[in-house]
C-alpha atoms as a PDB file:
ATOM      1  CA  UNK A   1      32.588 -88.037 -11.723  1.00  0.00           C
ATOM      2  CA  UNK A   2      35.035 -85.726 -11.189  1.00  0.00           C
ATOM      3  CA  UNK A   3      35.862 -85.324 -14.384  1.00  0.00           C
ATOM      4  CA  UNK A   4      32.450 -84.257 -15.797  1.00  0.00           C
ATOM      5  CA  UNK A   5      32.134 -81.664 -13.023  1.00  0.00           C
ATOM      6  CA  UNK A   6      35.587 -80.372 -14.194  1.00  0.00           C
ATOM      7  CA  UNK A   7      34.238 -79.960 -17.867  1.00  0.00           C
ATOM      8  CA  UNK A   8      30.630 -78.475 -17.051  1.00  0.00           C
ATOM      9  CA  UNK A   9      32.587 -75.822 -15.118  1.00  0.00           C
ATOM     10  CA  UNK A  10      34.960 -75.490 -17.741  1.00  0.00           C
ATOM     11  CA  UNK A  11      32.138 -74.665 -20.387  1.00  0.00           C
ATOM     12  CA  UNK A  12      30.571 -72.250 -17.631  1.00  0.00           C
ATOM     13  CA  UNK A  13      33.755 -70.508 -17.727  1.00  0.00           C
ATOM     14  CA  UNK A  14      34.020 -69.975 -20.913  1.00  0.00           C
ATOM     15  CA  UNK A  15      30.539 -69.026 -21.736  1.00  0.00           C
ATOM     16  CA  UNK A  16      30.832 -66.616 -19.012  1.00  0.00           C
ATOM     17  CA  UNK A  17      34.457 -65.209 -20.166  1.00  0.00           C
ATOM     18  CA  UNK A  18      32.763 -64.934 -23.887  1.00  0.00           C
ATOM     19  CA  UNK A  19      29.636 -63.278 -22.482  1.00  0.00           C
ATOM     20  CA  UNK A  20      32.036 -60.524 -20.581  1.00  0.00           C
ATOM     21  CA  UNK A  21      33.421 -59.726 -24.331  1.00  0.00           C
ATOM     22  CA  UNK A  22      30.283 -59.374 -25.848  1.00  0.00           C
ATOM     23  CA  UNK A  23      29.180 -57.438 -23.331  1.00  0.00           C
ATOM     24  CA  UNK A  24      32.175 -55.016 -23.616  1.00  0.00           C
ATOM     25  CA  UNK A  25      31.839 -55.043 -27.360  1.00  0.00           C
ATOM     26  CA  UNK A  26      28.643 -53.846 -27.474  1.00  0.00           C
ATOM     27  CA  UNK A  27      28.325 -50.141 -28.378  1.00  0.00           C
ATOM     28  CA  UNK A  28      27.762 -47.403 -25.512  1.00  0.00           C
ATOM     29  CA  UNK A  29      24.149 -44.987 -26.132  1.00  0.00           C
ATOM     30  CA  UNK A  30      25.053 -41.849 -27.934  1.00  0.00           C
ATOM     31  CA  UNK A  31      24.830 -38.882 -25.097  1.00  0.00           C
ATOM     32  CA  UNK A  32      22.085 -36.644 -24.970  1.00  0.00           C
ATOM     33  CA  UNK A  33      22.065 -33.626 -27.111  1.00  0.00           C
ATOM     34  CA  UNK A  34      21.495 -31.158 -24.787  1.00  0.00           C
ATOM     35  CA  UNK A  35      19.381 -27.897 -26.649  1.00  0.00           C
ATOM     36  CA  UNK A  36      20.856 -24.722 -25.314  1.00  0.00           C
ATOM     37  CA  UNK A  37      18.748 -22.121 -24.046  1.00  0.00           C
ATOM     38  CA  UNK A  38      16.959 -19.205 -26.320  1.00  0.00           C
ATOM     39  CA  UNK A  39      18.678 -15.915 -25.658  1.00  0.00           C
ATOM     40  CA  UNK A  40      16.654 -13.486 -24.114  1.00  0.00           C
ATOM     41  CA  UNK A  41      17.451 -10.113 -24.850  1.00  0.00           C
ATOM     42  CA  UNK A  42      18.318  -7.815 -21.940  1.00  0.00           C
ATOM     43  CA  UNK A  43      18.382  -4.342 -21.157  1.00  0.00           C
ATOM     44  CA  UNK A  44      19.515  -2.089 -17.944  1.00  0.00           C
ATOM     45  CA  UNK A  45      16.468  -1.118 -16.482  1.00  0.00           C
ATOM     46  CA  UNK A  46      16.932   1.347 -12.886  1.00  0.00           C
ATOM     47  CA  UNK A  47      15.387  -0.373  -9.656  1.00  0.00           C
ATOM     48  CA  UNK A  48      14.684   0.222  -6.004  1.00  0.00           C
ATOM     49  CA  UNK A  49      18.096  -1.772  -4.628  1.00  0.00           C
ATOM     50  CA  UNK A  50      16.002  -1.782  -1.183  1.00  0.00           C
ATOM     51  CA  UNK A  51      12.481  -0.524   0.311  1.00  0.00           C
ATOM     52  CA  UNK A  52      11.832   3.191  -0.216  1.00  0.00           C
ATOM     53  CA  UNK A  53       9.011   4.803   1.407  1.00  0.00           C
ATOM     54  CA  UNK A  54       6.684   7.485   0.654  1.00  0.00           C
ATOM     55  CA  UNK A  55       7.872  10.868   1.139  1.00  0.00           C
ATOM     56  CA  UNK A  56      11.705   9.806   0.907  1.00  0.00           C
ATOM     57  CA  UNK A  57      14.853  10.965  -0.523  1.00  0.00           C
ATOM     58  CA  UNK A  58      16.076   8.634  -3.059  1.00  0.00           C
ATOM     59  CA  UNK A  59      19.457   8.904  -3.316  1.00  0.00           C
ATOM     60  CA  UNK A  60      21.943   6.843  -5.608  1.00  0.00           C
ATOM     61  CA  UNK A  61      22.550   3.612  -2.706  1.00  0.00           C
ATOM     62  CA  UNK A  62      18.801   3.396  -3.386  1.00  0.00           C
ATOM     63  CA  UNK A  63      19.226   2.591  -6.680  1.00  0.00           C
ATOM     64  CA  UNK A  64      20.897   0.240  -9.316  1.00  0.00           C
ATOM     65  CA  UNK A  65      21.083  -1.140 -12.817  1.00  0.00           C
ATOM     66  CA  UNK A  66      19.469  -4.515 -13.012  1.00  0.00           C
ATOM     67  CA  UNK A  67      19.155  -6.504 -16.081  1.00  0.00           C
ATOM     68  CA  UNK A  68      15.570  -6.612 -17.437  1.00  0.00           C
ATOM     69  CA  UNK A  69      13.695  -8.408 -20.841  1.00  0.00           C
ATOM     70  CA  UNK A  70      13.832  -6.349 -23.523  1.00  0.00           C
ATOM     71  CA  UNK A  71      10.270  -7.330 -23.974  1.00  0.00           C
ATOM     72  CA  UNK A  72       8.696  -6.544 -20.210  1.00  0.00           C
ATOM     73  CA  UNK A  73      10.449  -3.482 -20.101  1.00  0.00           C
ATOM     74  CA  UNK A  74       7.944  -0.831 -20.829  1.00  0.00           C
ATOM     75  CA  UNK A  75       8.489   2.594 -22.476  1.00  0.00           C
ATOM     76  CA  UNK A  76       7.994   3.734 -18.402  1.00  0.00           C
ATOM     77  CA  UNK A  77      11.411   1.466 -17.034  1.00  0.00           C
ATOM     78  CA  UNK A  78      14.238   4.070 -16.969  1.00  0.00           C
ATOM     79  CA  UNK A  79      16.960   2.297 -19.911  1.00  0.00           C
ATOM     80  CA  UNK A  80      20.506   2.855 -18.951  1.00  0.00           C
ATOM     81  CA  UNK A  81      21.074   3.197 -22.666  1.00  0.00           C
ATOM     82  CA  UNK A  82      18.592   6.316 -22.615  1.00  0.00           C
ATOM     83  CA  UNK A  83      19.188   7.453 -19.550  1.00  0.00           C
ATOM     84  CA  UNK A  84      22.965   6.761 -18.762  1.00  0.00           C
ATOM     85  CA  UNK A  85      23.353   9.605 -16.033  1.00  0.00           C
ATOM     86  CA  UNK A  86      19.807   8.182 -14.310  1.00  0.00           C
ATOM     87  CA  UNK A  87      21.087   7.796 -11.114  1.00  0.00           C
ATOM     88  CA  UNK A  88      22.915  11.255 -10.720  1.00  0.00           C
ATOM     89  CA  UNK A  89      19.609  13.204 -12.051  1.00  0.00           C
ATOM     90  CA  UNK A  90      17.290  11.278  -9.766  1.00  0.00           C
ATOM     91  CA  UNK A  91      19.201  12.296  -6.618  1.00  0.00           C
ATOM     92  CA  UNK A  92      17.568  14.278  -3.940  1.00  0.00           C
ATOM     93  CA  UNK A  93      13.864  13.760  -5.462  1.00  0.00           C
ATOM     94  CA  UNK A  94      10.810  12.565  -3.156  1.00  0.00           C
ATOM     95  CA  UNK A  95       8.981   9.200  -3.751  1.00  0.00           C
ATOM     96  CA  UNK A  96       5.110   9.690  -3.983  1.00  0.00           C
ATOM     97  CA  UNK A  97       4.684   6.300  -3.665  1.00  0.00           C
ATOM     98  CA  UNK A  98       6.768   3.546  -1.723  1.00  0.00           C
ATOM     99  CA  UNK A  99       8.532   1.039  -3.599  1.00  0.00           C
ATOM    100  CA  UNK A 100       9.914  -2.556  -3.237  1.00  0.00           C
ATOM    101  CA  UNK A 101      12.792  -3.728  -3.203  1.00  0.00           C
ATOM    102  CA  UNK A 102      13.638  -4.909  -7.244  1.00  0.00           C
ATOM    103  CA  UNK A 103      10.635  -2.871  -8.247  1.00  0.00           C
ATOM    104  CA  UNK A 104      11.558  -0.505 -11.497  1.00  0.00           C
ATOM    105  CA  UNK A 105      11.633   3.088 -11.040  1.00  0.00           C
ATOM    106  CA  UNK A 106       9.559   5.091 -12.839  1.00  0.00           C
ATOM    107  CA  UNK A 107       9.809   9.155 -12.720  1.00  0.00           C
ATOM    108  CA  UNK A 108       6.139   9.701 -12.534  1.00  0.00           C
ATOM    109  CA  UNK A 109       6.523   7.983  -9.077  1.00  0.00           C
ATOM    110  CA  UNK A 110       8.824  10.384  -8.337  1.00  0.00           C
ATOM    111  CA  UNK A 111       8.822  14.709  -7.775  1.00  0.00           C
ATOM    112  CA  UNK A 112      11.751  16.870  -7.341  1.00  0.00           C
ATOM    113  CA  UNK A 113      10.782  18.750  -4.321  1.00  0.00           C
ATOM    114  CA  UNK A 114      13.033  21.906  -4.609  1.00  0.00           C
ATOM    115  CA  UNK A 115      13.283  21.983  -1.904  1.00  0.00           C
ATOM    116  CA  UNK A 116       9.983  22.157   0.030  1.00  0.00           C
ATOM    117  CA  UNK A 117       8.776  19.672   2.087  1.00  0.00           C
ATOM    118  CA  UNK A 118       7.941  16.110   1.270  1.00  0.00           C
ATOM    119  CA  UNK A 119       4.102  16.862   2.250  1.00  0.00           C
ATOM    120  CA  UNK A 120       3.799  19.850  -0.344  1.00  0.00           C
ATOM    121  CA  UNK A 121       5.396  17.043  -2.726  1.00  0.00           C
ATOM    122  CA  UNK A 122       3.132  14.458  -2.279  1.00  0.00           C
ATOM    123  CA  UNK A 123       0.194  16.559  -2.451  1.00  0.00           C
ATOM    124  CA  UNK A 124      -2.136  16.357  -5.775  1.00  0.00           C
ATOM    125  CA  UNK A 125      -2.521  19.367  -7.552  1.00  0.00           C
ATOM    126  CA  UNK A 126      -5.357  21.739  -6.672  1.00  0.00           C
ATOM    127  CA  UNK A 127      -5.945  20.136  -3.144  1.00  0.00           C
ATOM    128  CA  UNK A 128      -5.090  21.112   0.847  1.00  0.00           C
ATOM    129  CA  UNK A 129      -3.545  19.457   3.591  1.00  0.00           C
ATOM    130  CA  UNK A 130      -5.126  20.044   6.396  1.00  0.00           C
ATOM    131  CA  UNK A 131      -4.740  18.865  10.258  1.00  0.00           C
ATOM    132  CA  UNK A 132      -7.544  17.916  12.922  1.00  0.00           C
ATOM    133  CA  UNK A 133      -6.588  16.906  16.234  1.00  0.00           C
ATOM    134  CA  UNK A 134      -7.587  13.011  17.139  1.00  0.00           C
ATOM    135  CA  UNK A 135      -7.647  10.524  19.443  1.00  0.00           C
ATOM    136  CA  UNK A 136      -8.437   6.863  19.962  1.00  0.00           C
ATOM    137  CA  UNK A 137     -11.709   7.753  20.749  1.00  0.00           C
ATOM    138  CA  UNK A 138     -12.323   9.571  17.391  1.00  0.00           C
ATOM    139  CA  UNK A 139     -10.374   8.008  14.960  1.00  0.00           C
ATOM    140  CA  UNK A 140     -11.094   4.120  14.934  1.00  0.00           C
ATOM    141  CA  UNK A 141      -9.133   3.415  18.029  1.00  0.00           C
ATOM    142  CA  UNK A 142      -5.396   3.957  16.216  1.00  0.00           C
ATOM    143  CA  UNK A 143      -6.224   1.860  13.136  1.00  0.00           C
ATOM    144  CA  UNK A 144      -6.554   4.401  11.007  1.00  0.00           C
ATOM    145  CA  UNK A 145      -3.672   4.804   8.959  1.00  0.00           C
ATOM    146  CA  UNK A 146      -1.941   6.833   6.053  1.00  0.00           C
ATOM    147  CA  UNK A 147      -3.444   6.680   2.711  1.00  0.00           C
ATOM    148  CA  UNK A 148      -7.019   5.227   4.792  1.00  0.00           C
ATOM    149  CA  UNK A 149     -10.114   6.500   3.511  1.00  0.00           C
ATOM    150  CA  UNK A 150     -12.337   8.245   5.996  1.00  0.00           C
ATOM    151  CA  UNK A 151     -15.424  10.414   6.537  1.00  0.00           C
ATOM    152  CA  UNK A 152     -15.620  13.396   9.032  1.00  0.00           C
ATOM    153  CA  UNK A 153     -17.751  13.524  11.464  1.00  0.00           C
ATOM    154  CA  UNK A 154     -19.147  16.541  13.385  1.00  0.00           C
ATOM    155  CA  UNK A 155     -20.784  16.791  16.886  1.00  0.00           C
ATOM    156  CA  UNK A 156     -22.384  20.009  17.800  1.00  0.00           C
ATOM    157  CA  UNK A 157     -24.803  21.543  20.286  1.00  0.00           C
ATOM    158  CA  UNK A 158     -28.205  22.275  18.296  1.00  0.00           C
ATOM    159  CA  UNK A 159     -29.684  25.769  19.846  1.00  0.00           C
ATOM    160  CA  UNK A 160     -32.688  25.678  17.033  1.00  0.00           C
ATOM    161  CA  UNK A 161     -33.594  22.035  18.273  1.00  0.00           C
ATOM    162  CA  UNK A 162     -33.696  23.342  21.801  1.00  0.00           C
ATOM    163  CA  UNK A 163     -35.459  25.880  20.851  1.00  0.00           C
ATOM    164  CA  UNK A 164     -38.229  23.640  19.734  1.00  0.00           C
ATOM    165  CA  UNK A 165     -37.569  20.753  22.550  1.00  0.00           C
ATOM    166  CA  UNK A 166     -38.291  23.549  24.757  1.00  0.00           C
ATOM    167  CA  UNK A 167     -35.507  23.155  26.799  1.00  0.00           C
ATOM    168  CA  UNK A 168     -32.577  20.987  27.746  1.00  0.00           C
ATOM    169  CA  UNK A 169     -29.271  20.553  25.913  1.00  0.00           C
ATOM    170  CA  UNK A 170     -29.425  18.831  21.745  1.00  0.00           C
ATOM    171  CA  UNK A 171     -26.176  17.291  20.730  1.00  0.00           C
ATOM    172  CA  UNK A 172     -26.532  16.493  16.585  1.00  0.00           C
ATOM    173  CA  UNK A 173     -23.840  14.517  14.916  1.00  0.00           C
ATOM    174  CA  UNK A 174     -23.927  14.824  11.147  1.00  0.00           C
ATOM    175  CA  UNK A 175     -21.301  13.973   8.420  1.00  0.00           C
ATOM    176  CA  UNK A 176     -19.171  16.860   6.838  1.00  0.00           C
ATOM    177  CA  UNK A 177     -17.402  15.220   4.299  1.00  0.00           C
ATOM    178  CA  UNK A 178     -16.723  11.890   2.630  1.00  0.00           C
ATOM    179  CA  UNK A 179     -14.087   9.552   1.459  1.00  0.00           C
ATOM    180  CA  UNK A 180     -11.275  12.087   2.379  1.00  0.00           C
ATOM    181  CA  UNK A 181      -7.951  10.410   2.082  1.00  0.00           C
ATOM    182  CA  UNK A 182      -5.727  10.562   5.525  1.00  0.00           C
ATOM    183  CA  UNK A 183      -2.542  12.316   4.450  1.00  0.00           C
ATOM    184  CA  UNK A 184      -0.379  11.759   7.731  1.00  0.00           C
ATOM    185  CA  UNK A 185      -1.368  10.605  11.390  1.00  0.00           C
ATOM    186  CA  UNK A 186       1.333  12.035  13.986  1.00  0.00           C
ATOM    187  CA  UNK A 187       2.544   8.723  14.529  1.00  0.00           C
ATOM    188  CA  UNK A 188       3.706   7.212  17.870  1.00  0.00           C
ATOM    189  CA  UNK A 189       3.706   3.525  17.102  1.00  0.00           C
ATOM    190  CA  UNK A 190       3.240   1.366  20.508  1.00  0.00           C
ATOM    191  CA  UNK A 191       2.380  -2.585  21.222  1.00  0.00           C
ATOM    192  CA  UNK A 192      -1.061  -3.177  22.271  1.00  0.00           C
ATOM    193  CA  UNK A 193      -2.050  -6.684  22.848  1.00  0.00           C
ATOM    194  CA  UNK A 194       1.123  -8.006  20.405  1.00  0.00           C
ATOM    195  CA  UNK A 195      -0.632  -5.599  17.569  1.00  0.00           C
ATOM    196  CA  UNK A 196       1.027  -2.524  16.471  1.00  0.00           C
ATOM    197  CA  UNK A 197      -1.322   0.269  16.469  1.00  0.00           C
ATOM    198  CA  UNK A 198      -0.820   3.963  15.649  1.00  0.00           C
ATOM    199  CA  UNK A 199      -1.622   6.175  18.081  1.00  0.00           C
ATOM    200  CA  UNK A 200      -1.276   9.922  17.500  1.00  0.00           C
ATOM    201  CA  UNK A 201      -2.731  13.686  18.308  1.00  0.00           C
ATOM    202  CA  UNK A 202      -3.391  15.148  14.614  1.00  0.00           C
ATOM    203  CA  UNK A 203      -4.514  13.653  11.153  1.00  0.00           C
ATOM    204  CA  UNK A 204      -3.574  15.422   8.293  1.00  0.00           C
ATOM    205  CA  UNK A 205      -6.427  15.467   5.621  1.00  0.00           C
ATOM    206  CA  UNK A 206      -6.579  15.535   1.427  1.00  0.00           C
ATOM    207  CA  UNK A 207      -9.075  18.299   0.898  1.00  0.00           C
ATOM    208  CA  UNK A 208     -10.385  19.778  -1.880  1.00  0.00           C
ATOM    209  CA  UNK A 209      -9.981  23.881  -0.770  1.00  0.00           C
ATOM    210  CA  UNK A 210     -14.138  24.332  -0.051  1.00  0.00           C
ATOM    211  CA  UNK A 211     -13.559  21.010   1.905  1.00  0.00           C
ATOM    212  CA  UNK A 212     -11.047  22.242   3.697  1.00  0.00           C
ATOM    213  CA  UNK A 213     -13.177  25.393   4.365  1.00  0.00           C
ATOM    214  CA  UNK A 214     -16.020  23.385   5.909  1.00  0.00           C
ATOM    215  CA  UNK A 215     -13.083  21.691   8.091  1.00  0.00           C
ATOM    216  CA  UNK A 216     -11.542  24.764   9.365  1.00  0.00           C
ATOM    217  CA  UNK A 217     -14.662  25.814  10.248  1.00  0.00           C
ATOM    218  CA  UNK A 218     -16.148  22.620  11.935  1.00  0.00           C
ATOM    219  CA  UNK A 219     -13.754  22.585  13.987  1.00  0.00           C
ATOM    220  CA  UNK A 220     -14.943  25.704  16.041  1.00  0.00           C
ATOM    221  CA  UNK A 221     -18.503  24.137  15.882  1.00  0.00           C
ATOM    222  CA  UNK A 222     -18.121  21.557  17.911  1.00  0.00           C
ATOM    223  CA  UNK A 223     -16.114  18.239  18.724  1.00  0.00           C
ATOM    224  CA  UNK A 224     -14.709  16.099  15.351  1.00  0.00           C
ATOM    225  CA  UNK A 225     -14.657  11.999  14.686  1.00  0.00           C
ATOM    226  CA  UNK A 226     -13.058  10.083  11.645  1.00  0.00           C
ATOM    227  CA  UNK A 227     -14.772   7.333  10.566  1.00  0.00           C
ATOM    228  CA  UNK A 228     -12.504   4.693   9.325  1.00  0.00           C
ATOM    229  CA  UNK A 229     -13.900   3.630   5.119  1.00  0.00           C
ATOM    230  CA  UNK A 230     -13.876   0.103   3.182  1.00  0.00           C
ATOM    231  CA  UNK A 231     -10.970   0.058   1.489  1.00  0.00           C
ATOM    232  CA  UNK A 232     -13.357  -0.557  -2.165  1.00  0.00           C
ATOM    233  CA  UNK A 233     -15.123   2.997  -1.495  1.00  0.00           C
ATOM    234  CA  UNK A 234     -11.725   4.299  -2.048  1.00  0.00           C
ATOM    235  CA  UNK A 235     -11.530   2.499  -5.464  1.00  0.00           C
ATOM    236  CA  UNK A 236     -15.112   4.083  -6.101  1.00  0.00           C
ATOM    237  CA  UNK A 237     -15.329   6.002  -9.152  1.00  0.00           C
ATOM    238  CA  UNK A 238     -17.060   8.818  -7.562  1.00  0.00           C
ATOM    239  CA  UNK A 239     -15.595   9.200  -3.990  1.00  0.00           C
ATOM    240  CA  UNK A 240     -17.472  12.144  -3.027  1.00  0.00           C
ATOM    241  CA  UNK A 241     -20.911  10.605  -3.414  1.00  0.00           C
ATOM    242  CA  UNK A 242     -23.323  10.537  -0.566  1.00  0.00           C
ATOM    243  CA  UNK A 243     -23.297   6.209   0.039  1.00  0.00           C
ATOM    244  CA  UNK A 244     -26.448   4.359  -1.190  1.00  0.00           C
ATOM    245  CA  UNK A 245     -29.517   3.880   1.260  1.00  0.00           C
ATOM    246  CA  UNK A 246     -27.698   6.997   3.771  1.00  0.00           C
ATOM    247  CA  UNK A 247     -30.763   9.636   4.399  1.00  0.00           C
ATOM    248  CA  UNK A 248     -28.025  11.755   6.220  1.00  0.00           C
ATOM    249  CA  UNK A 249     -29.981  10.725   9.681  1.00  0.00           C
ATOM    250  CA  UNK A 250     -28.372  10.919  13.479  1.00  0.00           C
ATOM    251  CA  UNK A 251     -29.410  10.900  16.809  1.00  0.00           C
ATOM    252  CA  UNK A 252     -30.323  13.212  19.070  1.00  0.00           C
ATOM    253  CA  UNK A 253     -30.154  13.177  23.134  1.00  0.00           C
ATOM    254  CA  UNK A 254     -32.376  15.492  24.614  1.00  0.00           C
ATOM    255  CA  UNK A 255     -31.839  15.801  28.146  1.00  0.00           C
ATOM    256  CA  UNK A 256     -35.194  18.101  30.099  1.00  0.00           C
ATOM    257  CA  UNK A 257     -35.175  18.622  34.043  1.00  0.00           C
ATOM    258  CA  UNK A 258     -32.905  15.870  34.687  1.00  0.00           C
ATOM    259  CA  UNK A 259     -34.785  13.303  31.926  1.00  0.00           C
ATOM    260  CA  UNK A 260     -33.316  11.850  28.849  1.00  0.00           C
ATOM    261  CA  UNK A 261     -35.262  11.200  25.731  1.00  0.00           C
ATOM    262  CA  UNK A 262     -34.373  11.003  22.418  1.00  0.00           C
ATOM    263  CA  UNK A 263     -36.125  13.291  19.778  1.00  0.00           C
ATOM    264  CA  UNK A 264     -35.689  12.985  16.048  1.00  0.00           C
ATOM    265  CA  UNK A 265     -33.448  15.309  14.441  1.00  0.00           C
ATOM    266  CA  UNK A 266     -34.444  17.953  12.464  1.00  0.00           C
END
């Protein structure tokens, strides 16, 4: 008995021992031929090395040389290999726009001042800058904001409707002008309820020089309110267009021996 168990683990043994060699005999799977990546052709292309904002000095730590597709890089992209002294010629002009961080520079982003000031740079051809005094109260409660869209609003006393009332004091309110862009708001920034709001004293306005005519002289009418725009009527096409289903109409207080009423304006 003990002998057969001696020879059925011999054979196990052996099998086992002549399975091992097999085993190692065997050939190993041919390794993967790994493809190598398609070059991409590169070019220097000049970028904002950090956030620029509008109406800033760029000056060479601004800037950099970054790689860039030869492909996505656009006959606007500054090329180092066309523009080698880039950063050196750039120096000292105002940004029009902001930028981003890795965004690409591109020169009609950018005016050389001469020296003015950043707001005479920044200012379209052909049009004004022009200040009204604000507050809360008249300009959306401190949300309105640089580049915002807004209409003016004027509130006057109305001697001709009084005339006709036959007495008592007319306050009309009408709208002077339309989808003006905000230039500047004399900005103290402050915490309100965890929001940042900007509160200031004076909006600057983009006029057109008869707009800014009808501003200056507004102002010595009566008492001025900005009206805070969508942001899509300043994508409109046609920005000085009176707004569909607006008949231009406001009300008007008439107040007569101590008696309010309201009367329709004129």
């Amino acid at each position: 008995m003990k002998a057969a168990r001696i020879v059925v683990l011999g054979v196990a043994l052996g099998a086992g021992v002549i399975a091992a060699l097999l085993a190692g005999r065997s050939e190993k799977p041919a390794p993967a031929v790994q493809q190598a990546a398609p070059k991409v052709d590169t070019v220097d292309v000049l970028v904002a090395k950090s956030d620029i904002g509008t109406g800033q000095t760029v000056s060479p730590s601004e800037l950099q040389w970054q790689p860039w597709p030869t492909s996505a890089a656009t006959g606007n992209f500054i090329r180092r290999k066309d523009q080698p002294d880039a950063l050196e010629k750039l120096s000292g002009q105002i940004a029009r726009v902001p930028f981003v961080a890795g965004e690409p520079i591109r020169e009609a982003k950018l005016i050389n001042a001469k020296g003015s000031g950043f707001m005479a740079a920044i200012l379209p051809s052909g049009m004004r800058a022009v200040s009204t005094q604000i507050s809360p109260e008249t300009s959306a409660g401190g949300f309105i904001l640089p580049n915002d869209h807004v209409d003016v609003l004027l509130t006057r006393r109305d001697r001709e409707a009084e005339k006709q009332a036959g007495g008592g004091e007319v306050q009309t309110t009408e709208t002077i002008l339309r989808n003006v862009r905000v230039l500047a708001i004399d900005q103290n920034v402050q915490e309100k309820d965890g929001q940042k709001v900007v509160l200031g004293k004076t909006a600057t306005l983009e006029l057109a020089p008869r707009e800014a005519e009808t501003l200056v002289l507004a102002q010595r009418l009566g008492s001025l309110s900005l009206a805070l725009r969508s942001i899509t009527d300043a994508q409109s096409n046609d920005p000085k267009t009176d707004d569909k289903n607006d008949h231009h109409t406001s009300s008007v207080k008439v107040i007569r021996f101590g008696i309010s009423t309201t009367a329709m304006p004129r």
